[in-house]
Protein backbone atom coordinates (compact mmCIF):
# COMPACT_ATOMS: atom_id res chain seq x y z
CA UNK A 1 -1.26 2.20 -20.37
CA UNK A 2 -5.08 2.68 -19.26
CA UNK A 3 -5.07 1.10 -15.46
CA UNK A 4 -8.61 -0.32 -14.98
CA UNK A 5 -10.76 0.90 -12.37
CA UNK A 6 -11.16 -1.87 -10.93
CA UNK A 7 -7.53 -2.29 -10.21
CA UNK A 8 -7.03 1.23 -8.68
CA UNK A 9 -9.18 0.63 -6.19
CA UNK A 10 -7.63 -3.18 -5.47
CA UNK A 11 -4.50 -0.96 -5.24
CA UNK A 12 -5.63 1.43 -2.71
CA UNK A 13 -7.32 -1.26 -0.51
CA UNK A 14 -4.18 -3.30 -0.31
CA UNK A 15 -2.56 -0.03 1.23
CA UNK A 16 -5.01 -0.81 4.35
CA UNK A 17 -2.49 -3.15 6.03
CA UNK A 18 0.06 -0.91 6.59
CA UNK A 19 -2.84 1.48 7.69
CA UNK A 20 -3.95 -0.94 9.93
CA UNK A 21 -0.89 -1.69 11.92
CA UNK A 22 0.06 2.14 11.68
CA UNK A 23 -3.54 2.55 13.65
CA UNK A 24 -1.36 2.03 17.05
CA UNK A 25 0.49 5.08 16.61
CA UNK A 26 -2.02 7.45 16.65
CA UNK A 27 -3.64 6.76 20.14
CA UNK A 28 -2.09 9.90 21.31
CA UNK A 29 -3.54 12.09 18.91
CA UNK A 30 -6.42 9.91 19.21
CA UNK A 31 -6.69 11.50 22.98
CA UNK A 32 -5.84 14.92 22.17
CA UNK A 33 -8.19 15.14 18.69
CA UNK A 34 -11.34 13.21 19.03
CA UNK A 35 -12.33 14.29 16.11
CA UNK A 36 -9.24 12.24 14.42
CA UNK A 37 -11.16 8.67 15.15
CA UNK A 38 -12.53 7.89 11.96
CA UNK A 39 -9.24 7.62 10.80
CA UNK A 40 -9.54 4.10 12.69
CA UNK A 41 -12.71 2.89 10.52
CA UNK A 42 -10.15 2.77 7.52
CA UNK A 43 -8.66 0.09 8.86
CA UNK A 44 -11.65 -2.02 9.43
CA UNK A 45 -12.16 -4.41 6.10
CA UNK A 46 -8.18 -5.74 7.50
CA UNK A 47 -8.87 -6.09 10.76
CA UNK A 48 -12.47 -8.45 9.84
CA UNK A 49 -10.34 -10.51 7.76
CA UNK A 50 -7.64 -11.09 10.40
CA UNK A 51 -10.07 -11.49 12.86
CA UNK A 52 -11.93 -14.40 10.58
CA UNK A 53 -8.45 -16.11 10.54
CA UNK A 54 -7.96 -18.47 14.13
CA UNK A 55 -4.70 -18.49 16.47
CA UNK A 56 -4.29 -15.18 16.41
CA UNK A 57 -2.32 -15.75 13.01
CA UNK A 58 -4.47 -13.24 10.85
CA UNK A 59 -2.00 -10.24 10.16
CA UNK A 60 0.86 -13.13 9.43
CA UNK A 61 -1.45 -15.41 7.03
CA UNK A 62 -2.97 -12.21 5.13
CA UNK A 63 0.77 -11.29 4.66
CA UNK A 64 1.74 -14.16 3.30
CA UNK A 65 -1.38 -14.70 1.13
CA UNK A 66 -0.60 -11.03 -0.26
CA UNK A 67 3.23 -11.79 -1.18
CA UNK A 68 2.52 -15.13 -2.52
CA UNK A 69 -0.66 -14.90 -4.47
CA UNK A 70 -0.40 -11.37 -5.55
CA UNK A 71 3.45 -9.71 -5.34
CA UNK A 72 4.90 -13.13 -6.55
CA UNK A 73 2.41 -14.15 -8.72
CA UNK A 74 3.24 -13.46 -12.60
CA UNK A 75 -0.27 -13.84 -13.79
CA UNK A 76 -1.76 -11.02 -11.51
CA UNK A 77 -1.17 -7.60 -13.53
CA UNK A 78 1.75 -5.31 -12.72
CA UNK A 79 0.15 -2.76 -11.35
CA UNK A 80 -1.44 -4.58 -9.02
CA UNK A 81 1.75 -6.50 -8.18
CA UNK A 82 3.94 -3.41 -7.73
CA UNK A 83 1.34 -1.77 -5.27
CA UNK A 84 1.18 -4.98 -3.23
CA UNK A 85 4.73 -5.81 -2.51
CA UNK A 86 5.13 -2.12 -1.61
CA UNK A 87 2.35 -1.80 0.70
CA UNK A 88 3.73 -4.79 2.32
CA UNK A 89 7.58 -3.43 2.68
CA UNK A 90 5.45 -0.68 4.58
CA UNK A 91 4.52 -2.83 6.59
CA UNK A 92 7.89 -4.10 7.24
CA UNK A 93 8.98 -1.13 8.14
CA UNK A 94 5.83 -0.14 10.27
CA UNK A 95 6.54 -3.89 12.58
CA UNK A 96 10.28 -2.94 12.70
CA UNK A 97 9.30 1.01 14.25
CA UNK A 98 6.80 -1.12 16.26
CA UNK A 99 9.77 -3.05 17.50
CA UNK A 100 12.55 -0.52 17.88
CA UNK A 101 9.75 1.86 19.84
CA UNK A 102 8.76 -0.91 22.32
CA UNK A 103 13.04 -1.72 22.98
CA UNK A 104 14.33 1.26 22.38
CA UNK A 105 11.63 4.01 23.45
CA UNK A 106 9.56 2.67 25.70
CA UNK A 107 12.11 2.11 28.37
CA UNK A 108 13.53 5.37 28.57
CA UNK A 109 9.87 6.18 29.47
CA UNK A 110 9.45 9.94 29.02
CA UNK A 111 5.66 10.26 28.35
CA UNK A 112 6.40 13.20 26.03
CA UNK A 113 9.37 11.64 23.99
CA UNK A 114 6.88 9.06 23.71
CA UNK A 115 3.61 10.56 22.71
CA UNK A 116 6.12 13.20 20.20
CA UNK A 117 7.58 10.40 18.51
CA UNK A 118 4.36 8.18 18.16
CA UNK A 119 2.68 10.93 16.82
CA UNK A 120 5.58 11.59 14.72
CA UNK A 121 5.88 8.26 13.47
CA UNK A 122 1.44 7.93 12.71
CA UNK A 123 1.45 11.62 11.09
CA UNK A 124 4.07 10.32 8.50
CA UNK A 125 2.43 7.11 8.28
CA UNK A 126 -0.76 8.84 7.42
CA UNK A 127 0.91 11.04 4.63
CA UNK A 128 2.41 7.89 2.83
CA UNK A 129 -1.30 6.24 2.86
CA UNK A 130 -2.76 8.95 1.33
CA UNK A 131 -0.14 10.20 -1.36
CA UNK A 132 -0.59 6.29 -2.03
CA UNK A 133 -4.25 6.22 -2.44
CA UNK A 134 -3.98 9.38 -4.43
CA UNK A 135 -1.24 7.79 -7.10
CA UNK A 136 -3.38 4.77 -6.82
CA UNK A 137 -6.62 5.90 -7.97
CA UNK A 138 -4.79 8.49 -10.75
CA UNK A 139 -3.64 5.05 -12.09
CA UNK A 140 -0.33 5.79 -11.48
CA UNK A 141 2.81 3.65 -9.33
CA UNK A 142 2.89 5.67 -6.20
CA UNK A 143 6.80 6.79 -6.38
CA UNK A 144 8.21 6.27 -2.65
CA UNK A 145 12.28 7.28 -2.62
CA UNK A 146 13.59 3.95 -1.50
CA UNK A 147 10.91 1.05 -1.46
CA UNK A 148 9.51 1.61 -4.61
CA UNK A 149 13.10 1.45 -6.18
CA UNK A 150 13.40 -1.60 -4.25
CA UNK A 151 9.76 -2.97 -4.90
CA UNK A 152 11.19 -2.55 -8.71
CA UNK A 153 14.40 -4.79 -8.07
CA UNK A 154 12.11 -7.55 -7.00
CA UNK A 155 9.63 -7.40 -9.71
């Protein structure tokens, strides 16, 4: 089946939220690499649209409005559908590292276990996002061991 182009790149941009939490993670190498900032500009067209959203409730409502108009929604194509509700168990899992870091990590508060793993953690971020946006624009459903099987359960 022919993927329209149109959809590839609605695909790709809804891989941006993930990207846009992820952004945190990086301020170490962000230190170390200025040359590594533009990575930031990515996340821009997510962080206008949570910023146009009042309360402080941007990230939350644009979540919700992605699960229940697009992942849940029958009418919106597959494609589409499949690449939404996995960019959004991303983000899942990029809130629960967020989490577990600021418990678990944080605390212990070696500046070098910190920056390591928080580099760590953004570099293998950053490889997701773009094997994603390569699958994404091939036309393809980016294959990720584990989420997409469960992204396939659900739809």
């Amino acid at each position: 089946m022919i993927i329209p182009s149109w959809q590839k790149l609605l695909g790709c941009f809804l891989y941006l939220l993930p990207w846009s939490d992820a952004i945190n993670f990086g301020r170490y190498l962000f230190q170390d690499f200025p040359f590594l900032e533009w990575l930031k500009y990515l996340a821009l067209p997510i962080w206008f649209i949570e910023q146009m959203i009042p309360l402080g409730l941007g990230s939350l409502i644009l979540f919700l409005v992605i699960f229940l108009a697009v992942a849940r929604n029958p009418k919106v194509p597959y494609f589409l559908r499949f690449n939404a509700l996995q960019a959004l168990l991303i983000n899942i899992g990029i809130f629960l590292l967020s989490y577990a870091f600021v418990i678990f990590i944080q605390p212990l508060g070696g500046q070098l276990i910190i920056s390591t793993l928080s580099s760590t953690i953004f570099i293998a971020i950053l490889t997701i996002i773009i094997f994603t946006f390569g699958e994404c624009l091939q036309g393809k459903e980016p294959d990720l061991p584990g989420i997409s099987e469960a992204v396939r359960m659900q739809l």
